[in-house]
C-alpha atoms as a PDB file:
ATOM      1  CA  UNK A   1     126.143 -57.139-252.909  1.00  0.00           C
ATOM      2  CA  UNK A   2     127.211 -59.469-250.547  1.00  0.00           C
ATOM      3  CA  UNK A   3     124.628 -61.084-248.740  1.00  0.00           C
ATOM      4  CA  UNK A   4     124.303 -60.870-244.849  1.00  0.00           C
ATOM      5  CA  UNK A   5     123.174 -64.239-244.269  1.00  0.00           C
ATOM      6  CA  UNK A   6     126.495 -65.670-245.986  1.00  0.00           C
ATOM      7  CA  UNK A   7     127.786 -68.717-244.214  1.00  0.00           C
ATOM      8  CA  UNK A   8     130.978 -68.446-242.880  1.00  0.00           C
ATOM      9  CA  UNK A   9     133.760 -71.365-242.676  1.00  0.00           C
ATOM     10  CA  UNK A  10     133.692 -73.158-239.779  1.00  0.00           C
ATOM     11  CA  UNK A  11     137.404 -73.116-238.407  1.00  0.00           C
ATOM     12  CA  UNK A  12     138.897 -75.473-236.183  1.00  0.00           C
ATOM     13  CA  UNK A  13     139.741 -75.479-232.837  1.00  0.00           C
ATOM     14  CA  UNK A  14     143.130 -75.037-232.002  1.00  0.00           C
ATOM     15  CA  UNK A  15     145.419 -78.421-230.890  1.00  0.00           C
ATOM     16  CA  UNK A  16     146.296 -78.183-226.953  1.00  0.00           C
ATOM     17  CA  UNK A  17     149.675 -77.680-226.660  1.00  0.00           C
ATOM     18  CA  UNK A  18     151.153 -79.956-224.005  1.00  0.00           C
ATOM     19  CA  UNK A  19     154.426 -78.778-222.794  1.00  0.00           C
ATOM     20  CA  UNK A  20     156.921 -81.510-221.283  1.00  0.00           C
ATOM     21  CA  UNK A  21     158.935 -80.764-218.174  1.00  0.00           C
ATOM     22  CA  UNK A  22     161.931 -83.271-216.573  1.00  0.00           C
ATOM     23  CA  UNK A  23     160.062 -83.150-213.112  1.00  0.00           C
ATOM     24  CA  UNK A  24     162.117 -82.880-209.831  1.00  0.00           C
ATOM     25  CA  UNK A  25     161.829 -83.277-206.361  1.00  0.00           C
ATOM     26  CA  UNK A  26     162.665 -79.336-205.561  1.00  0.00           C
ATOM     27  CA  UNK A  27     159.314 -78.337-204.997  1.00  0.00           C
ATOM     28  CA  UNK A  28     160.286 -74.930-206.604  1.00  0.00           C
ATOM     29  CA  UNK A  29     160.434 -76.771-210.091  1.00  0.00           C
ATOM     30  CA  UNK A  30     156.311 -77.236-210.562  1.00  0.00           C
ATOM     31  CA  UNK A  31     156.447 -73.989-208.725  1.00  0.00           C
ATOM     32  CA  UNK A  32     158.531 -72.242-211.704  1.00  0.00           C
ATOM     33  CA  UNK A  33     157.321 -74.494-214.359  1.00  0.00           C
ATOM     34  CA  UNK A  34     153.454 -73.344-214.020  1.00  0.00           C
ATOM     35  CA  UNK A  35     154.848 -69.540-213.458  1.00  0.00           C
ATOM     36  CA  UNK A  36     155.903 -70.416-217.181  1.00  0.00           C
ATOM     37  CA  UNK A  37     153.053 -71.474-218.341  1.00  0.00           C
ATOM     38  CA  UNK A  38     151.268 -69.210-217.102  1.00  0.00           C
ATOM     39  CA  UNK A  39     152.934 -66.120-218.741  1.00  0.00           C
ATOM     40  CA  UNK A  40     152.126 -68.604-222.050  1.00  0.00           C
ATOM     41  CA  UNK A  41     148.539 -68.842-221.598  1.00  0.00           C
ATOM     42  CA  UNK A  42     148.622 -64.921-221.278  1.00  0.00           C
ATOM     43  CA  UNK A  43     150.183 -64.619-224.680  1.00  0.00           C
ATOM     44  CA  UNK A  44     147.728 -66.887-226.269  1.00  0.00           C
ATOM     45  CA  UNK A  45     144.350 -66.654-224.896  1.00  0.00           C
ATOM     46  CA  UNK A  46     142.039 -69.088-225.601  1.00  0.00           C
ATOM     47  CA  UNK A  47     144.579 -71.448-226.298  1.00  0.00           C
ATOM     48  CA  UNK A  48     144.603 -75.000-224.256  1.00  0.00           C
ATOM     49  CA  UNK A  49     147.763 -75.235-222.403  1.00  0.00           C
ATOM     50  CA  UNK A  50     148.447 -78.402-220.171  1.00  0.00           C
ATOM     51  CA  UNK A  51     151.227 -79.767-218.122  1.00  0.00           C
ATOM     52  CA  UNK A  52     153.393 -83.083-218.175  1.00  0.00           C
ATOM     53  CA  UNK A  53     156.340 -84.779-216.795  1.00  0.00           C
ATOM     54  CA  UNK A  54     158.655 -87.419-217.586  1.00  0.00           C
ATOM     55  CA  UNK A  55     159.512 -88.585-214.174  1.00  0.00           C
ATOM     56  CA  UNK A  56     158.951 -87.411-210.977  1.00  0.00           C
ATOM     57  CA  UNK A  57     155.952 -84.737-210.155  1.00  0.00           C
ATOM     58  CA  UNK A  58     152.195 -85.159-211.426  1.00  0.00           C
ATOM     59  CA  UNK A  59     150.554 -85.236-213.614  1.00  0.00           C
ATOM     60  CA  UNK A  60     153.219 -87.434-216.065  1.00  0.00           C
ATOM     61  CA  UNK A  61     153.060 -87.101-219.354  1.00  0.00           C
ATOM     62  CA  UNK A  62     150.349 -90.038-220.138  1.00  0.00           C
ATOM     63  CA  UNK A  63     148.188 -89.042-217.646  1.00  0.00           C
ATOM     64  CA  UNK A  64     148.518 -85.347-219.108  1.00  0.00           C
ATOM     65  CA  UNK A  65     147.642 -86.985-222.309  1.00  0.00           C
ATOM     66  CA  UNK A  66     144.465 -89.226-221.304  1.00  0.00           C
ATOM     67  CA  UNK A  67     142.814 -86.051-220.368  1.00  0.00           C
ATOM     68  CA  UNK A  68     142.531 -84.945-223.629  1.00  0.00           C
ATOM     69  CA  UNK A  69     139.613 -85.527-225.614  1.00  0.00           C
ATOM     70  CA  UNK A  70     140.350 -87.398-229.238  1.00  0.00           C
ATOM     71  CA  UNK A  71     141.911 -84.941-231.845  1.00  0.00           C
ATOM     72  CA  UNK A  72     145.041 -83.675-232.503  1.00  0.00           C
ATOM     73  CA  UNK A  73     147.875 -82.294-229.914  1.00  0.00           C
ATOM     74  CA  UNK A  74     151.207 -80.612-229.855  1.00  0.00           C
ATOM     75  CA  UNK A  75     153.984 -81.395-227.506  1.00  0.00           C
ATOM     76  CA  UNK A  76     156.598 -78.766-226.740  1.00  0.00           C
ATOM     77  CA  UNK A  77     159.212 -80.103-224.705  1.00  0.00           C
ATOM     78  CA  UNK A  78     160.727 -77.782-221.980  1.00  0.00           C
ATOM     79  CA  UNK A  79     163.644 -79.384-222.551  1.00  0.00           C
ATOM     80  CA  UNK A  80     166.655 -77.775-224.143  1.00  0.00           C
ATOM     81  CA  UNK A  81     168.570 -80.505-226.200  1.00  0.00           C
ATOM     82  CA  UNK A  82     168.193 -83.204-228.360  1.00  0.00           C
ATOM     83  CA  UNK A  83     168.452 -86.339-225.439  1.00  0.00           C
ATOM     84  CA  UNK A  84     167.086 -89.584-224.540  1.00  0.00           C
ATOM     85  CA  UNK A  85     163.832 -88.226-223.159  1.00  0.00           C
ATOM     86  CA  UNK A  86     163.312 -85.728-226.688  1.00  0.00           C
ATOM     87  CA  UNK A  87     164.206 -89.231-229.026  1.00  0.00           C
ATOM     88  CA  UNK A  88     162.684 -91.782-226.948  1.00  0.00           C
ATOM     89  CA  UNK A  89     160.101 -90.799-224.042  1.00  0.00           C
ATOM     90  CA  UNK A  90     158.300 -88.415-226.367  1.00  0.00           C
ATOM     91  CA  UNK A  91     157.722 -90.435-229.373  1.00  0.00           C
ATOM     92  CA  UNK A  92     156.665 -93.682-226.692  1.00  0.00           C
ATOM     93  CA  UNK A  93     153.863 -91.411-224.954  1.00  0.00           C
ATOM     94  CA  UNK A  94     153.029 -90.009-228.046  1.00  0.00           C
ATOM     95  CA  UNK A  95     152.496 -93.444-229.272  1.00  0.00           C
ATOM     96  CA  UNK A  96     150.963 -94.630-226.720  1.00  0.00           C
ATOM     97  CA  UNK A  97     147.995 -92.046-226.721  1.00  0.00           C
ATOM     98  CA  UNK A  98     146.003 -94.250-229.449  1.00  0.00           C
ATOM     99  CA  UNK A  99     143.011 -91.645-228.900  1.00  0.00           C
ATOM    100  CA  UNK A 100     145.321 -88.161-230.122  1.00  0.00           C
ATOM    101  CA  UNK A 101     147.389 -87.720-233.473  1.00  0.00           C
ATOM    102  CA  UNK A 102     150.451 -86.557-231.894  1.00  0.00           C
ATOM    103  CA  UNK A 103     152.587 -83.997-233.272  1.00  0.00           C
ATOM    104  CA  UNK A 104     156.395 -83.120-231.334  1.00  0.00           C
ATOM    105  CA  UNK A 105     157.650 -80.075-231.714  1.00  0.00           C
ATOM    106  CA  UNK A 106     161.419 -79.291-231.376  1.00  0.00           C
ATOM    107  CA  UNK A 107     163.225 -78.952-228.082  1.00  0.00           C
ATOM    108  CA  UNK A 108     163.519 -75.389-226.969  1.00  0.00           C
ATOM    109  CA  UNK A 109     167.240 -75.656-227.924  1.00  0.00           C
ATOM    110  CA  UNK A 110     169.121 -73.821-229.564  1.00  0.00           C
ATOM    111  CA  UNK A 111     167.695 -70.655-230.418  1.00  0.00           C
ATOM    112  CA  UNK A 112     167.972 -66.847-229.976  1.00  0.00           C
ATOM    113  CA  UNK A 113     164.982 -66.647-228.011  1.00  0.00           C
ATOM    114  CA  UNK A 114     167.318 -69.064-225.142  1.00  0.00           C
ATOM    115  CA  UNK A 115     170.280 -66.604-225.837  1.00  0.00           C
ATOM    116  CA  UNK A 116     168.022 -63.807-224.787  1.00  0.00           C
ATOM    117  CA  UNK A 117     166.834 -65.565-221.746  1.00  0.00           C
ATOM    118  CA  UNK A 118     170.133 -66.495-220.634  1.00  0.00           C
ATOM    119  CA  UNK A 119     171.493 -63.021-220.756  1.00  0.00           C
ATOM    120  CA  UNK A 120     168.723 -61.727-218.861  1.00  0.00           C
ATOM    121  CA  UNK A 121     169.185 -63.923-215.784  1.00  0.00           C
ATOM    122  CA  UNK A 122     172.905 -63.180-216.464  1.00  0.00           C
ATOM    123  CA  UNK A 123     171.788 -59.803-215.907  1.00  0.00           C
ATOM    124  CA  UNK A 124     170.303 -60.401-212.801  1.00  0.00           C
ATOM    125  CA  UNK A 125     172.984 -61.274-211.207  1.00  0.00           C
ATOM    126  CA  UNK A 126     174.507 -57.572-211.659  1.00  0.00           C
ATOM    127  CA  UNK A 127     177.446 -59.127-214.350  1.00  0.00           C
ATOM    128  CA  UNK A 128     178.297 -56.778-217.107  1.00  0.00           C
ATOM    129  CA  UNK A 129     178.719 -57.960-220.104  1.00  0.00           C
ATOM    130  CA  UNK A 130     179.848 -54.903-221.279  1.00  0.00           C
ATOM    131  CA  UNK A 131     183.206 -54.974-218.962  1.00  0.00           C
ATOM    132  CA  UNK A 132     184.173 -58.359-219.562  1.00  0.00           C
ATOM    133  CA  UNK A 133     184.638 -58.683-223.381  1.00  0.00           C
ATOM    134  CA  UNK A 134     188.176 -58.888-222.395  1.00  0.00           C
ATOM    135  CA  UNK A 135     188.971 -59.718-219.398  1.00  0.00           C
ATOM    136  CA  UNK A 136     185.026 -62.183-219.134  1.00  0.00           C
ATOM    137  CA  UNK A 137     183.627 -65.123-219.547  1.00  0.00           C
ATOM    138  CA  UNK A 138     180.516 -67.088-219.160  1.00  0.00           C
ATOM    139  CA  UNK A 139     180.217 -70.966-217.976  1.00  0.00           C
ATOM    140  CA  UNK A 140     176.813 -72.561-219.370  1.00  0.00           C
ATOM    141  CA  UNK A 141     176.411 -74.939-216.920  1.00  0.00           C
ATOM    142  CA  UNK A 142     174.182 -77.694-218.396  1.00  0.00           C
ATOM    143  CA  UNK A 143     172.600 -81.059-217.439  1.00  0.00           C
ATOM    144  CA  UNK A 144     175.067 -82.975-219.779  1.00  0.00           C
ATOM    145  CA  UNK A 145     174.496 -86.098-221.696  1.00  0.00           C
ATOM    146  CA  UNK A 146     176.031 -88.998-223.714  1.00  0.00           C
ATOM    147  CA  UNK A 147     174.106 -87.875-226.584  1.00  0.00           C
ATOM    148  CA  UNK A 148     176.239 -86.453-228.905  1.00  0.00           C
ATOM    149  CA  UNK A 149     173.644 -84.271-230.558  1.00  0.00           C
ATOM    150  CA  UNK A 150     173.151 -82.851-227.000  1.00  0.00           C
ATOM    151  CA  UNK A 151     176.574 -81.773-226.455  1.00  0.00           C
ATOM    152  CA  UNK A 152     176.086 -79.853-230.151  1.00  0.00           C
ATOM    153  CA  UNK A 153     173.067 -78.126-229.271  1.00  0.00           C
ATOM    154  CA  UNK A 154     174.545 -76.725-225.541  1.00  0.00           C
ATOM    155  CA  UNK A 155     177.615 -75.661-227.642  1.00  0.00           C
ATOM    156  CA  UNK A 156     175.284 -74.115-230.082  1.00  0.00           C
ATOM    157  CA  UNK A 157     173.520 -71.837-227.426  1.00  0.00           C
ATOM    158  CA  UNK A 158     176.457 -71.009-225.985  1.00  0.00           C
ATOM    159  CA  UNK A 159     178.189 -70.207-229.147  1.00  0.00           C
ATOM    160  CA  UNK A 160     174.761 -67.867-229.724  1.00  0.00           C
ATOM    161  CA  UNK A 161     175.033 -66.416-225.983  1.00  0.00           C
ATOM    162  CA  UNK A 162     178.273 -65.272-226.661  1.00  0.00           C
ATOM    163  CA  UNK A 163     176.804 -63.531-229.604  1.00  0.00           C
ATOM    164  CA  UNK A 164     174.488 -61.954-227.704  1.00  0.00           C
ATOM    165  CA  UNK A 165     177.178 -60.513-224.965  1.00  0.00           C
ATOM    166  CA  UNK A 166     179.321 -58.830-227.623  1.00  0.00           C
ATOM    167  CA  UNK A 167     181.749 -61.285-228.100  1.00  0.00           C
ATOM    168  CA  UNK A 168     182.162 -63.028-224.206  1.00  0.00           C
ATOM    169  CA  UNK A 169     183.578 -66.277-224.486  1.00  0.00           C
ATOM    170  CA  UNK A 170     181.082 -68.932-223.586  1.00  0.00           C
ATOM    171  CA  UNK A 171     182.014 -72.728-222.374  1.00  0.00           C
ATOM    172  CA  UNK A 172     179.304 -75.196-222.030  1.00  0.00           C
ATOM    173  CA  UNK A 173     180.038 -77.494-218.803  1.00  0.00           C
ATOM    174  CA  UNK A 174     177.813 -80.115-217.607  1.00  0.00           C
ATOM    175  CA  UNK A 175     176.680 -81.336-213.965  1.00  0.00           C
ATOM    176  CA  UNK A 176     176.932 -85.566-215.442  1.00  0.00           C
ATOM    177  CA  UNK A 177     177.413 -87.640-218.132  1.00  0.00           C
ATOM    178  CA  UNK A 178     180.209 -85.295-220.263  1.00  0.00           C
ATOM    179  CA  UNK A 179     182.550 -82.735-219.618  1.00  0.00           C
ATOM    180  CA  UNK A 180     184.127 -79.979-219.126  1.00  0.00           C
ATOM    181  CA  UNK A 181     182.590 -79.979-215.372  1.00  0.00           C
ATOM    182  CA  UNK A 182     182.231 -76.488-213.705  1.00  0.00           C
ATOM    183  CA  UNK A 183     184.945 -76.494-211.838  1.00  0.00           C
ATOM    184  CA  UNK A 184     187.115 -77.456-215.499  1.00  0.00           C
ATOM    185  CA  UNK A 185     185.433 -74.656-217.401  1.00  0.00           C
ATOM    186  CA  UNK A 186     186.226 -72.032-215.005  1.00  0.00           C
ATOM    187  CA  UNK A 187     189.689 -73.294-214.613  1.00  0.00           C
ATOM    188  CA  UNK A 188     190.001 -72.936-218.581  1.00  0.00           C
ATOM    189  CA  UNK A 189     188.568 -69.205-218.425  1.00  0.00           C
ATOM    190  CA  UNK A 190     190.613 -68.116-215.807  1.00  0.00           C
ATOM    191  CA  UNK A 191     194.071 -69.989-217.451  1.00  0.00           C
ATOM    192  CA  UNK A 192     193.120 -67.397-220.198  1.00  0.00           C
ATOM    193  CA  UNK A 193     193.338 -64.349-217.931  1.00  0.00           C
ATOM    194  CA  UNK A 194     189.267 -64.214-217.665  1.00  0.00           C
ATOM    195  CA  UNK A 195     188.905 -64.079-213.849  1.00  0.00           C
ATOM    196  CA  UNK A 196     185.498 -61.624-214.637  1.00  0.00           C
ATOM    197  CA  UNK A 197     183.664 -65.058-215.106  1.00  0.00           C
ATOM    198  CA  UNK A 198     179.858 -65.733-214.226  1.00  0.00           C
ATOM    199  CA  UNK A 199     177.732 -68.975-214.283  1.00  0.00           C
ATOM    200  CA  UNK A 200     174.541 -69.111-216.917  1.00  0.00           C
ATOM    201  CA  UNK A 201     172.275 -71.877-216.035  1.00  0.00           C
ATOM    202  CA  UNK A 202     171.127 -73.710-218.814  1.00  0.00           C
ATOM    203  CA  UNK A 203     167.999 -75.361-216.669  1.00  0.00           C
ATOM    204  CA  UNK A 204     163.884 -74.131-217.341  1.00  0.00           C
ATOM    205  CA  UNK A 205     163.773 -74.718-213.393  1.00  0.00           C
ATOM    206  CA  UNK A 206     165.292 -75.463-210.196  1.00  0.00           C
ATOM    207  CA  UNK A 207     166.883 -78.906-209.693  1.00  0.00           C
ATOM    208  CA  UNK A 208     169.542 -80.769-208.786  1.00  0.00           C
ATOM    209  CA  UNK A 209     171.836 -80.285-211.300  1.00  0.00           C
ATOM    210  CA  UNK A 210     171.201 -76.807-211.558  1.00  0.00           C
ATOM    211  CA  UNK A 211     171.943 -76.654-207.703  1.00  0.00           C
ATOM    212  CA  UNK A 212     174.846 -78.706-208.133  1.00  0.00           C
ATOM    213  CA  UNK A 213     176.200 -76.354-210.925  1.00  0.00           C
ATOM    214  CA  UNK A 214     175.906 -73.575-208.548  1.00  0.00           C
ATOM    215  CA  UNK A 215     177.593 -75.217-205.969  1.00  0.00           C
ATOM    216  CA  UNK A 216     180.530 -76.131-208.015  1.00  0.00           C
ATOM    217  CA  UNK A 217     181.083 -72.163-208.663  1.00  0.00           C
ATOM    218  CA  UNK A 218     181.798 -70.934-205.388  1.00  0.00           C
ATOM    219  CA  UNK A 219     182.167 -66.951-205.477  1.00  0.00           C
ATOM    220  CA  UNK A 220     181.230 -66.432-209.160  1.00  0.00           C
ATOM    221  CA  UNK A 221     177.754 -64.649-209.912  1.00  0.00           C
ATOM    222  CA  UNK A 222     175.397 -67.634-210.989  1.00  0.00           C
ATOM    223  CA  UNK A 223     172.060 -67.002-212.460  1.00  0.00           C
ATOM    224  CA  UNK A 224     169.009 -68.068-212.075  1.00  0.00           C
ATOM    225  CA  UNK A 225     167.544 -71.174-213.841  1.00  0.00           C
ATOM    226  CA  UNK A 226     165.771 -69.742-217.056  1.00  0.00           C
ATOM    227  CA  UNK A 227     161.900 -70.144-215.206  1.00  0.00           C
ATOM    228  CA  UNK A 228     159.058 -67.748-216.343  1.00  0.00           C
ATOM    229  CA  UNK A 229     161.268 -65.390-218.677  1.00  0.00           C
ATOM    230  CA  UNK A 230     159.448 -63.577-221.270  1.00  0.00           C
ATOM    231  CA  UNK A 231     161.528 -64.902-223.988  1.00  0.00           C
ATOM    232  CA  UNK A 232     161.024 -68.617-223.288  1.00  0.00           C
ATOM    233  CA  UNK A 233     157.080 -68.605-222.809  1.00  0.00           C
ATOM    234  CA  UNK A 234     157.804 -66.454-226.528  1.00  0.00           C
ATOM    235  CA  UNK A 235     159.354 -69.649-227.599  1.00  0.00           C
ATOM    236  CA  UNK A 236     157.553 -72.370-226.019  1.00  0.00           C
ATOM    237  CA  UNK A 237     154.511 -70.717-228.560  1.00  0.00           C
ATOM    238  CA  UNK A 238     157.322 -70.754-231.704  1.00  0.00           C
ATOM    239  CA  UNK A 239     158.135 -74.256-231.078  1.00  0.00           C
ATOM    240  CA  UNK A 240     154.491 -74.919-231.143  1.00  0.00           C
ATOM    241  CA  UNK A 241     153.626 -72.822-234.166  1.00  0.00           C
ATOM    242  CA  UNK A 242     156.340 -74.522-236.105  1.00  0.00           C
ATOM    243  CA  UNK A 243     155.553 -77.568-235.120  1.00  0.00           C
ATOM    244  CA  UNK A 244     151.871 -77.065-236.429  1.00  0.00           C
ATOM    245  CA  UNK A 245     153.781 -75.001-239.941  1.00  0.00           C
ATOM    246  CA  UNK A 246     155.649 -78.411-240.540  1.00  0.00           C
ATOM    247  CA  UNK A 247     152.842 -80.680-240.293  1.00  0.00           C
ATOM    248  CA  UNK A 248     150.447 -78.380-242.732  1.00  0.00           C
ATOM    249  CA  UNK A 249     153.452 -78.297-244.905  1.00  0.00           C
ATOM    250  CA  UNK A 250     153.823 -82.272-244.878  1.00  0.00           C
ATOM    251  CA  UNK A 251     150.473 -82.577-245.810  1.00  0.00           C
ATOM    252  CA  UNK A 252     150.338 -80.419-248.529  1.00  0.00           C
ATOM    253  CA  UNK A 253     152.901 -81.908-250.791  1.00  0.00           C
ATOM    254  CA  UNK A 254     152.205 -85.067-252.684  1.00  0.00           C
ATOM    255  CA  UNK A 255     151.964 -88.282-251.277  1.00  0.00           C
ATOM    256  CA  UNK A 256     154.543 -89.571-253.455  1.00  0.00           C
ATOM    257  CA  UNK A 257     157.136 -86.649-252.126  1.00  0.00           C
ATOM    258  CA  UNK A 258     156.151 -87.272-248.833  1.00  0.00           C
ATOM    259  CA  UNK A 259     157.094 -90.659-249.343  1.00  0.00           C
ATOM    260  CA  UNK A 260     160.226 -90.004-250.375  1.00  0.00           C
ATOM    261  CA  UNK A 261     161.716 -86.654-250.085  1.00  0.00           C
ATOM    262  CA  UNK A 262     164.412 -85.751-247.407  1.00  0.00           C
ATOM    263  CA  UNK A 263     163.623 -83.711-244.617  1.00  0.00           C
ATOM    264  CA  UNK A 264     165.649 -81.099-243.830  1.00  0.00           C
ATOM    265  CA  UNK A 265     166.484 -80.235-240.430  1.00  0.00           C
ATOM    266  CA  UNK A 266     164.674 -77.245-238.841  1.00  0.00           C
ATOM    267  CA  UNK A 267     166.617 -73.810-239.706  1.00  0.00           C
ATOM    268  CA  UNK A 268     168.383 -73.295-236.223  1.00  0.00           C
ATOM    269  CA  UNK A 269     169.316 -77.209-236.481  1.00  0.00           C
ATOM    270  CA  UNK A 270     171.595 -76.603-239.236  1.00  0.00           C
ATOM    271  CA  UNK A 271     175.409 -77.150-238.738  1.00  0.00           C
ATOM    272  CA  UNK A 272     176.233 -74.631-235.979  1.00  0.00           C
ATOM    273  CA  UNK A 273     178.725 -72.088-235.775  1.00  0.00           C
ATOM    274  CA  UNK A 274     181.479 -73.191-234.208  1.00  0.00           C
ATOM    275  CA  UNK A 275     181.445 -72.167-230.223  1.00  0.00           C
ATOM    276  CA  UNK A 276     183.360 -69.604-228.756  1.00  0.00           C
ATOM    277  CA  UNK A 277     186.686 -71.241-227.107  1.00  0.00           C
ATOM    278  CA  UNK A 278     189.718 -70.020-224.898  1.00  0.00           C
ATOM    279  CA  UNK A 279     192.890 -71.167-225.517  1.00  0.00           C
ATOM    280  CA  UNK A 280     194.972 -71.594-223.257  1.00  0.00           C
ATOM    281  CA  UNK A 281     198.321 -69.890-222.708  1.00  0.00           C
ATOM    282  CA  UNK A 282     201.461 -72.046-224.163  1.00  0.00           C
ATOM    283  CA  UNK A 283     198.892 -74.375-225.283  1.00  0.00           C
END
């Protein structure tokens, strides 16, 4: 019989999760960005969500960070590639915090959750995906970057977006720092007889570039920037969750392995399909 006094396992708190936004001076961006987290704190009650930036609004990230009382705590950038702020502003905040044990997850790119998202703003806009398999197409208008692995991951969502709208050719094309621009990508659609061509933008909020993307599409449908969709706050908790799965997993296996062994990039990290791409007639 088991006895009613047993003593039950005391179970730790949950880490905060700390999700990272670019900042901007669009006052919509906070604006959207806490709309987001807010639909995240109503999937996980009880769970302690705070907000950071790497540049421009309050509270930045080290601030965020010295309000958190010693322990352990998970940061989930809302970015969507692997960049300079992902490799290098992370890890020197994280580091910096000498009071937390830090743990980064992944950024929120690419993944099928994003693909999701992105077709639902797309969706928005009234664009049918449905009528445009052949006569479609999509520009992802992106921030851009001289990171290589950046340019891999937007062609990676876009190559899963296209997925996701039946076969619709996708182009990445970037506001700075690489190209195709806009303006190239819809050329390259429309050289291959897709004049049925709408804008995804690959931003969590409003901003400059996302505005500037816009701009540089006059006349085509142009969604919204990805903000408080279902499907991201859904994958702002994944990142999170695997995040935490990796680091129990780490310290499970012998010090000697963990030492040594090679660790394998995350599942949807792997070498990606490759992206969707128009050729061009007489090319």
């Amino acid at each position: 019989m088991t006895s009613p006094f047993r003593v039950r396992p005391r179970t730790c708190p949950a880490p905060p999760l700390v999700a990272v936004a670019h900042g901007s001076r669009d006052p919509r961006a906070l604006r959207t960005v806490t709309a987001l987290l807010g639909l995240v704190r109503s999937l996980r009650p009880g769970l302690r969500v705070e907000l950071g930036h790497v540049e421009l609004n309050e509270p930045l990230l080290p601030d965020a960070l010295d309000t958190l009382p010693a322990g352990r705590a998970v940061l989930v950038p809302l970015l969507l590639g692997r960049g300079h702020h992902v490799k290098h502003d992370l890890p020197e905040a994280a580091a910096a915090a000498g009071h937390l044990s830090v743990l980064t997850a992944a950024p929120l790119g690419p993944h099928p959750l994003l693909a999701e998202a992105l077709a639902g703003r797309l969706a928005e806009t009234g664009w049918n995906a449905a009528g445009a398999v052949s006569t479609g197409g999509v520009v992802l208008a992106a921030a851009g970057s001289r990171d290589a692995d950046s340019a891999r991951d937007a062609e990676r969502t876009a190559a899963l977006l296209s997925a996701r709208l039946g076969g619709v050719p996708v182009l990445p094309a970037y506001a700075s720092a690489a190209r195709p621009t806009v303006p190239e990508a819809v050329a390259a659609l429309r050289a291959d007889g897709r004049h049925d061509t709408a804008l995804a933008s690959y931003f969590t909020a409003p901003g400059l570039f996302a505005a500037r993307c816009a701009g540089d599409a006059p006349g085509l449908p142009a969604a919204s920037p990805l903000g408080a969709h279902p499907a991201l706050a859904r994958l702002v908790l994944h990142r999170y969750d695997e995040a935490l799965a990796r680091a129990r997993t780490a310290s499970a296996r012998p010090s000697s392995v963990r030492r040594g062994a090679h660790r394998p990039a995350p599942a949807d990290r792997r070498r990606p399909p490759a992206p969707a791409r128009v050729v061009t007639r007489g090319g």
